[in-house]
Protein backbone atom coordinates (compact mmCIF):
# COMPACT_ATOMS: atom_id res chain seq x y z
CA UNK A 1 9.31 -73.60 62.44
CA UNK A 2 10.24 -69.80 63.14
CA UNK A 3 12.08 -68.43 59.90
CA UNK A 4 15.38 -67.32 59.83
CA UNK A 5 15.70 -63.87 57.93
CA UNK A 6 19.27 -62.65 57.13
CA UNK A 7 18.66 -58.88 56.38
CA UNK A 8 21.83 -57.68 54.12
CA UNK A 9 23.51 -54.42 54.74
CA UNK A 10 24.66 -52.22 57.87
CA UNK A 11 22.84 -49.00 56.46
CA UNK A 12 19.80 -47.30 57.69
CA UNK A 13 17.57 -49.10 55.37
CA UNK A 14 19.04 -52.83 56.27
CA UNK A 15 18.69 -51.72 59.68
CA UNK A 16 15.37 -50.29 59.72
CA UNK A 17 14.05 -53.34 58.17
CA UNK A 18 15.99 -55.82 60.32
CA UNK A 19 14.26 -54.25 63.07
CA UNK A 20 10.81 -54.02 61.93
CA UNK A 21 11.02 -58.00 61.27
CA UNK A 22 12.88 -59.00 64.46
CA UNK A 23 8.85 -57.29 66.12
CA UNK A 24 7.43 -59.72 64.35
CA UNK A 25 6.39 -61.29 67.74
CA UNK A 26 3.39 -63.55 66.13
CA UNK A 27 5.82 -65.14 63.44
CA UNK A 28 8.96 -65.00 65.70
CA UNK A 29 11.28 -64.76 63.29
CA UNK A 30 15.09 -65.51 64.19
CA UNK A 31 15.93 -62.18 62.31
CA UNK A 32 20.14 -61.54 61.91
CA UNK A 33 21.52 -58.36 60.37
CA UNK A 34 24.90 -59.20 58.67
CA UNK A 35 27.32 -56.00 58.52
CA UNK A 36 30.25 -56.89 56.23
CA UNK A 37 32.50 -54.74 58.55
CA UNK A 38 33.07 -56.27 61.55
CA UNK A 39 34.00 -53.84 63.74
CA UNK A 40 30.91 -52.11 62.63
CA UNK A 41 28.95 -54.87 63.76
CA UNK A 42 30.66 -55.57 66.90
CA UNK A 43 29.90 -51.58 67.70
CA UNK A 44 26.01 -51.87 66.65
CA UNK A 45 26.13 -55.52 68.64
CA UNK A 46 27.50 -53.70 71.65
CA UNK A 47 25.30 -50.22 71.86
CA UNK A 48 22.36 -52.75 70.75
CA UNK A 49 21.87 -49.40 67.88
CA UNK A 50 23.02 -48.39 64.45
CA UNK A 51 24.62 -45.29 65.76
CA UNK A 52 26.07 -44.25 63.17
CA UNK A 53 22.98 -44.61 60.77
CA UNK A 54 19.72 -45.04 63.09
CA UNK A 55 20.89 -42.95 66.33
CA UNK A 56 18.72 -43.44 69.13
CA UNK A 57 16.39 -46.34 67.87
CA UNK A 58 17.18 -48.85 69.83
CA UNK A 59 17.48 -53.01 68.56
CA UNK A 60 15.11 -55.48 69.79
CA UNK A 61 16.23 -58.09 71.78
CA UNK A 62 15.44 -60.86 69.03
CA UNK A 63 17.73 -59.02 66.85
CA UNK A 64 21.33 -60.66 66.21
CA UNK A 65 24.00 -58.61 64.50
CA UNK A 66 26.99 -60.43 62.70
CA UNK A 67 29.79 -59.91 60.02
CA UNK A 68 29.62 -63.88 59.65
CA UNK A 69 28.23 -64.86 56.22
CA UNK A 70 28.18 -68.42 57.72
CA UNK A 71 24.52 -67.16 59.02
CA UNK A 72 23.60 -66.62 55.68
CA UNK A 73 23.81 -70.11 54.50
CA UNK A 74 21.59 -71.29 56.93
CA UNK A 75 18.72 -68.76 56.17
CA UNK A 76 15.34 -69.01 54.86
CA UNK A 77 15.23 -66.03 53.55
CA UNK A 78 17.76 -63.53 52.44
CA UNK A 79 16.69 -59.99 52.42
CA UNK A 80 19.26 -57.76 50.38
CA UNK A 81 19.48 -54.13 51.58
CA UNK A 82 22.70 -52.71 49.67
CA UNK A 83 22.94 -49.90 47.25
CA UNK A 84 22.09 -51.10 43.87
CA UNK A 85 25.70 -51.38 42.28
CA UNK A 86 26.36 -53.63 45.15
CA UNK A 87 23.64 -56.68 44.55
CA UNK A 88 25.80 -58.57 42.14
CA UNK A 89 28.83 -58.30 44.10
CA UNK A 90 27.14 -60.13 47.10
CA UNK A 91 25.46 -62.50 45.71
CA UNK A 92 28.84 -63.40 44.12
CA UNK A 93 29.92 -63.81 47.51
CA UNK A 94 26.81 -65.74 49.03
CA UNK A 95 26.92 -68.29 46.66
CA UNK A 96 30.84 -68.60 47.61
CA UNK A 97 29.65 -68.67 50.69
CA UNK A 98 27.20 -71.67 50.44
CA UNK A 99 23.69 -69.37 50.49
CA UNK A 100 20.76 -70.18 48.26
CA UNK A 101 17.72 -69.13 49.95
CA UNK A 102 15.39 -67.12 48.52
CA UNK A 103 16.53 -63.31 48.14
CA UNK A 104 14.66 -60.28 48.60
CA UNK A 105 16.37 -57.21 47.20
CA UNK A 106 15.45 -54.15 49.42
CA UNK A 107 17.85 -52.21 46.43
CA UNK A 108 15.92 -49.69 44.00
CA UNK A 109 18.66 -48.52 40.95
CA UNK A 110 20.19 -49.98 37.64
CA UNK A 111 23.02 -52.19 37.50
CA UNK A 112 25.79 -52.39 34.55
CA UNK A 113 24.90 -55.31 32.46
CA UNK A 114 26.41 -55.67 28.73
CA UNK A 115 24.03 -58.39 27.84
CA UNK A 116 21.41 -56.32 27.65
CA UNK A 117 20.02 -53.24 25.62
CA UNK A 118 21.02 -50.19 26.79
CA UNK A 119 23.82 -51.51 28.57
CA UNK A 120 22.05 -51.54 32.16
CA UNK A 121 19.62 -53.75 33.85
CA UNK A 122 17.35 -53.74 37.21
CA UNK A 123 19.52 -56.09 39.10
CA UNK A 124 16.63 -58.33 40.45
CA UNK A 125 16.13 -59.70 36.63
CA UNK A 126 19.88 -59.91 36.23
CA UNK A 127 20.00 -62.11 39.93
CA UNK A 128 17.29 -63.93 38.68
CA UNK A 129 19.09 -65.59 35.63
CA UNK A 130 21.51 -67.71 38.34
CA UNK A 131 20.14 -67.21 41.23
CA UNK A 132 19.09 -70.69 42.58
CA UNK A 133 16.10 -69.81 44.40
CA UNK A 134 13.40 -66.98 43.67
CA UNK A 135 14.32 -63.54 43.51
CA UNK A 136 11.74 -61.16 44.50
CA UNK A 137 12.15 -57.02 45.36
CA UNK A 138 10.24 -55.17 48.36
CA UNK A 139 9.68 -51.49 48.22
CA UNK A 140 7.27 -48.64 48.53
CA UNK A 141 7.41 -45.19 49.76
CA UNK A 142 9.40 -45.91 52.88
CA UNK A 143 12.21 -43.78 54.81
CA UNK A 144 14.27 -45.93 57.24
CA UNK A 145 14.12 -43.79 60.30
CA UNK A 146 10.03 -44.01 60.25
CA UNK A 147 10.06 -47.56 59.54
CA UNK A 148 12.72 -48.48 62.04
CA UNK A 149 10.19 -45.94 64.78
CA UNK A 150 7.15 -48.32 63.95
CA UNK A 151 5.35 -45.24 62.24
CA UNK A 152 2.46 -46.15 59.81
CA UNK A 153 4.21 -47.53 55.91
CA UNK A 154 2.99 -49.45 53.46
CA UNK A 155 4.96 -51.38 50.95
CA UNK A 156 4.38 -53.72 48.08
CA UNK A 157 6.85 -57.10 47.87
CA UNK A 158 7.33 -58.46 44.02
CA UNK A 159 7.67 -62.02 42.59
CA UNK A 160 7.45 -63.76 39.69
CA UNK A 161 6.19 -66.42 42.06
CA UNK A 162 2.68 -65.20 43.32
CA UNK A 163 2.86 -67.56 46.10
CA UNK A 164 6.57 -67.01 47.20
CA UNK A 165 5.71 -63.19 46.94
CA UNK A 166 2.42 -63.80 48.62
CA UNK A 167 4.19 -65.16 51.77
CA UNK A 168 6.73 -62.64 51.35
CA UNK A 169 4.28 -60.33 51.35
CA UNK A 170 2.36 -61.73 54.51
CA UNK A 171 6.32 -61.94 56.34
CA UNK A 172 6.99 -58.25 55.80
CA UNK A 173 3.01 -57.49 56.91
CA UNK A 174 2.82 -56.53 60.39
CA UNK A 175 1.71 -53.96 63.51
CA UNK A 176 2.12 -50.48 61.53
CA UNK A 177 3.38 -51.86 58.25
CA UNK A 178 1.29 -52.86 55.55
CA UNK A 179 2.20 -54.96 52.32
CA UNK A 180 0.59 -55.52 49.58
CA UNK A 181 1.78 -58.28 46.76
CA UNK A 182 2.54 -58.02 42.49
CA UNK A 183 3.65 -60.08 40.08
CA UNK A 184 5.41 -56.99 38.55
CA UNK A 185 8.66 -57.06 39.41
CA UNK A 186 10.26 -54.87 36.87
CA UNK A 187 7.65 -52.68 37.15
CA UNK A 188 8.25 -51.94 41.01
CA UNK A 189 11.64 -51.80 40.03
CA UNK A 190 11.55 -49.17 37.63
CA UNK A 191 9.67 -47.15 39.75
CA UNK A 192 11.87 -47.85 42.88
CA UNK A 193 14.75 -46.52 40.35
CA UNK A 194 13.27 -43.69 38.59
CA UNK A 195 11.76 -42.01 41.25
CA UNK A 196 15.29 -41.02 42.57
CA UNK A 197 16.15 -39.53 39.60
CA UNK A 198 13.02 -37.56 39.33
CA UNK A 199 13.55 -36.39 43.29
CA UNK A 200 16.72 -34.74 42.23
CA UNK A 201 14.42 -32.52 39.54
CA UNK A 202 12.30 -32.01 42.59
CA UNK A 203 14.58 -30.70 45.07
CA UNK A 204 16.16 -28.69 42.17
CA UNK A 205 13.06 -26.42 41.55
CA UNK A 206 12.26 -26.27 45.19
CA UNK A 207 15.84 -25.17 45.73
CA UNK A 208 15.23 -22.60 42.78
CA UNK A 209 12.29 -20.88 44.25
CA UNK A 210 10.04 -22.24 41.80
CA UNK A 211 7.29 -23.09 43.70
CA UNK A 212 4.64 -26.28 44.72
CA UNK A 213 2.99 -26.03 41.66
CA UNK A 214 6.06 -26.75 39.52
CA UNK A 215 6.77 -29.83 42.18
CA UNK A 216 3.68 -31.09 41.36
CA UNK A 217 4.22 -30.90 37.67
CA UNK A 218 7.21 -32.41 38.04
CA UNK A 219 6.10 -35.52 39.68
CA UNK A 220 2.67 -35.92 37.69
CA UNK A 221 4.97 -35.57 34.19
CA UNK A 222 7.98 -37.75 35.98
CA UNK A 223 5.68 -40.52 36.63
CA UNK A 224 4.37 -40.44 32.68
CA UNK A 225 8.01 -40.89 32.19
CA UNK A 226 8.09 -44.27 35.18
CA UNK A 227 5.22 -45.26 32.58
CA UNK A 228 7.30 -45.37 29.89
CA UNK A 229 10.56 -46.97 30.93
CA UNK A 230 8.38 -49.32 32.42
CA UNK A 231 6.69 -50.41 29.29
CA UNK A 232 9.52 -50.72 27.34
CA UNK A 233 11.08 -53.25 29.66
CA UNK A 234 8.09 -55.05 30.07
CA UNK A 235 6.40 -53.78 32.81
CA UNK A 236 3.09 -52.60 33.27
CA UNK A 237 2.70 -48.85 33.41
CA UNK A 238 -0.98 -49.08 35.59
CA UNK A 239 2.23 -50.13 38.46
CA UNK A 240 3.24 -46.80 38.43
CA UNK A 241 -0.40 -45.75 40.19
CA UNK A 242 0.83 -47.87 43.26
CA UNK A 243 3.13 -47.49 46.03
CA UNK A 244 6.17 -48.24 44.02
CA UNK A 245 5.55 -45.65 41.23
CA UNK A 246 3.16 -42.85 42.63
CA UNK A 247 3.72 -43.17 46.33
CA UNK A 248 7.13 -43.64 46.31
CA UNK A 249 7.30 -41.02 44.17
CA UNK A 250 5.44 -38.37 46.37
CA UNK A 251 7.74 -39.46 49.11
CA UNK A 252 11.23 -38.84 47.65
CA UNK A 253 10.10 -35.78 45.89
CA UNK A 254 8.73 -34.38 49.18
CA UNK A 255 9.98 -35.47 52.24
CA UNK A 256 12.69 -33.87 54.06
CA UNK A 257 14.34 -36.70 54.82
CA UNK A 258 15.20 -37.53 50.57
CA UNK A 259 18.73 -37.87 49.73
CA UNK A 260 18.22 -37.10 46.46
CA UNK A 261 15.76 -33.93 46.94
CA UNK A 262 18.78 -33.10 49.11
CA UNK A 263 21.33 -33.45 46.13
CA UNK A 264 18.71 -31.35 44.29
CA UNK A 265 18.70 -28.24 46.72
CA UNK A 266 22.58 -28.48 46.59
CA UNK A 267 22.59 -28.46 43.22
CA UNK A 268 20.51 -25.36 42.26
CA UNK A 269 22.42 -23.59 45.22
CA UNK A 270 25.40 -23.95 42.37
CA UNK A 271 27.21 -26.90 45.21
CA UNK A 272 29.80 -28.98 43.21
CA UNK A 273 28.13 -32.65 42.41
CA UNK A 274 31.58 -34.27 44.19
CA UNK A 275 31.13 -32.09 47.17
CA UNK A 276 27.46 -32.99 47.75
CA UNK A 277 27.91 -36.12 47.33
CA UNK A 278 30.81 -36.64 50.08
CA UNK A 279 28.36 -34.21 52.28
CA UNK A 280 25.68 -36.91 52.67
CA UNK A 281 27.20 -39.80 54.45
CA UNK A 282 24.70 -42.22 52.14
CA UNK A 283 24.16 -43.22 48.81
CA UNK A 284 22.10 -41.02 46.59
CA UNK A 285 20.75 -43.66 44.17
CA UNK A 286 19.49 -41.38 41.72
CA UNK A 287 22.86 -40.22 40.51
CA UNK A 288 23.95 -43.24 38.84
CA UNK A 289 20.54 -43.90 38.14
CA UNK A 290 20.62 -40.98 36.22
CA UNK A 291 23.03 -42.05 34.03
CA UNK A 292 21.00 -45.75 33.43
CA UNK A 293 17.75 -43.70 32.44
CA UNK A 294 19.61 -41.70 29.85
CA UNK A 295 21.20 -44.69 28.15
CA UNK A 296 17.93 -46.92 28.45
CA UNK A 297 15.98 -43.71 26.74
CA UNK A 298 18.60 -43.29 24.29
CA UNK A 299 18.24 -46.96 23.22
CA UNK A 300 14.73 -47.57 23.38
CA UNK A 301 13.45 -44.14 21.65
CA UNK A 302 12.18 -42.90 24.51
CA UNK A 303 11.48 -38.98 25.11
CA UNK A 304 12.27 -38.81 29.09
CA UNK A 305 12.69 -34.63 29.32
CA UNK A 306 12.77 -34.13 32.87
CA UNK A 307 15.07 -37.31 33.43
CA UNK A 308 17.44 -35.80 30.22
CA UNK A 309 17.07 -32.53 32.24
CA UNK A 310 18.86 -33.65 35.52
CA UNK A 311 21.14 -36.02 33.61
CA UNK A 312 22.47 -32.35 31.58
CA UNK A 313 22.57 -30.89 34.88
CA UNK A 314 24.62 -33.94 36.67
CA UNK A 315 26.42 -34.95 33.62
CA UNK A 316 26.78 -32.37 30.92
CA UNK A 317 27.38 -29.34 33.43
CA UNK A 318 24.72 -27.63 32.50
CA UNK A 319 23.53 -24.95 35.17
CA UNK A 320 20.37 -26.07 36.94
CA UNK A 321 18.61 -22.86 36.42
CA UNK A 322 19.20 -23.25 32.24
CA UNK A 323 17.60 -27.24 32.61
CA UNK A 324 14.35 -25.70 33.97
CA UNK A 325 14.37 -23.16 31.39
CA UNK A 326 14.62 -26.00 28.59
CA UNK A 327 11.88 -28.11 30.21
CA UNK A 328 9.68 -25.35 30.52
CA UNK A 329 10.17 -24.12 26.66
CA UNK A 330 9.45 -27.57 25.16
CA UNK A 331 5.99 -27.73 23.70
CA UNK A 332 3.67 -29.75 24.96
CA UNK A 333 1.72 -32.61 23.59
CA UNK A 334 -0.92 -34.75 24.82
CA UNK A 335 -1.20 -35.56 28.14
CA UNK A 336 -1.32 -39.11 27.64
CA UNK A 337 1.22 -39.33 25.68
């Protein structure tokens, strides 16, 4: 039987993905894309387009659009496309709603979670604990607008479950997008999370002047520091080599189309964080994730510099010019360290 796919969220990255599946003309998937505004949806339902998000790229005909939750409870599977601090708050209302297929989460951030040290949590593990079916994460180095295009991509889909995240893997696999499978969920998750944070440093010094050989420092030392957040919370550094750690990495840090190398040029042009942030029209995920990584490093031991530099930049109003100037003044160790 043809699956039925429920892709989460009315932003460009729900949409983009709703898309790519609903092209899946081998599996024919009956793919829906639930908008929780429903005068959002009936727009995008009647211009067959995400105008406000995806301008131009068109839906494809196999593509439903609906603020009815009702389509949710008869899914297969539920792919989760909403800003991190919003996972729990939906699945709060699927389950209300009488969903319990499988879930996806298409999310890459830190949630709030008391239970745990540090205080915050990758919300896939937190899902997980309730969640009456398996939980699994996709990501990669991936913006919406190329995906949504059909341009080349390659992403890797997560599960605890190697054979639920195998024919995850295989669903999301397709005409330009490749996808490969792990086991490591919190390790894709870290990186998914990190790397925002780690953009922001990026589009910081490339707002400064400081050069492409300081960006590539900065993303060769940020992914040590993927590495070690990762091993404390039980994942497995070597995932930071793959498309969740290093190439989405790369991506954010470099591509024009980053929100958070966006927030970073603002910032070292001396913007205020509130106005930048009301500037974008999208979430920035590496703000609050930010604030996760410095509480995480602060309770596991861990020495996170550049992550500690943009949390004193975004947090402790330090100028973005005097964070560099730190970084560069600590001495360093060994590289593997």
């Amino acid at each position: 039987m043809d699956p039925r796919i429920v892709v989460l969220g009315g932003g460009a990255w729900g949409s983009a993905l709703a898309i790519h599946l609903a092209t899946r003309s081998h599996l024919r998937p009956r793919v829906a894309l639930y908008l929780r505004s429903a005068g959002q949806a009936a727009a995008c339902a009647a211009a067959r387009e995400n105008a406000r998000y995806l301008p131009g790229v068109a839906f494809p005909p196999a593509l439903t659009v609906t603020a009815d939750l009702a389509a949710a409870r008869d899914a297969d599977l539920l792919i989760a496309a909403v800003p991190a601090a919003e996972v729990l708050p939906l699945a709060v209302t699927l389950r209300a709603a009488g969903a319990n297929a499988p879930v996806a989460l298409a999310a890459k951030g830190f949630v709030v979670d008391g239970s745990t040290r540090g205080g915050y949590a990758l919300p896939q593990a937190v899902l997980a604990r309730d969640w009456p079916a398996p939980v699994g994460v996709i990501s990669g180095p991936s913006f919406a607008l190329e995906v949504a295009q059909g341009l080349p991509t390659a992403l890797v889909a997560g599960a605890a479950d190697r054979a639920w995240g195998r024919g995850l893997a295989a669903l999301v696999r397709g005409a330009a997008m490749r996808c490969y499978e792990s086991d490591d969920v919190t390790g894709i998750g870290v990186g998914g999370a990190v790397k925002n944070v780690l953009a922001i440093a990026a589009g910081t010094s490339d707002g400064l002047g400081f050069g492409d050989n300081a960006r590539a420092a900065l993303v060769t030392r940020g992914l040590a520091e993927c590495g070690r957040l990762s091993g404390a919370l039980g994942g497995r550094r070597e995932t930071m080599m793959g498309l969740a750690g290093l190439g989405d990495l790369v991506l954010t840090c470099t591509g024009n189309l980053s929100r958070n190398r966006r927030v970073g040029l603002a910032l070292a042009r001396g913007e205020p964080l509130g106005d930048i942030l009301a500037g974008l029209g999208h979430v920035a995920e590496g703000v609050a994730a930010t604030r996760a990584v410095h509480a995480l490093a602060l309770a596991y031991g861990l020495d996170l510099p550049i992550s500690e530099a943009v949390h004193s930049v975004l947090y402790g109003g330090v100028p973005a010019r005097d964070a560099v100037r730190t970084l560069l003044a600590r001495e360093p160790g060994g590289e593997d360290a």
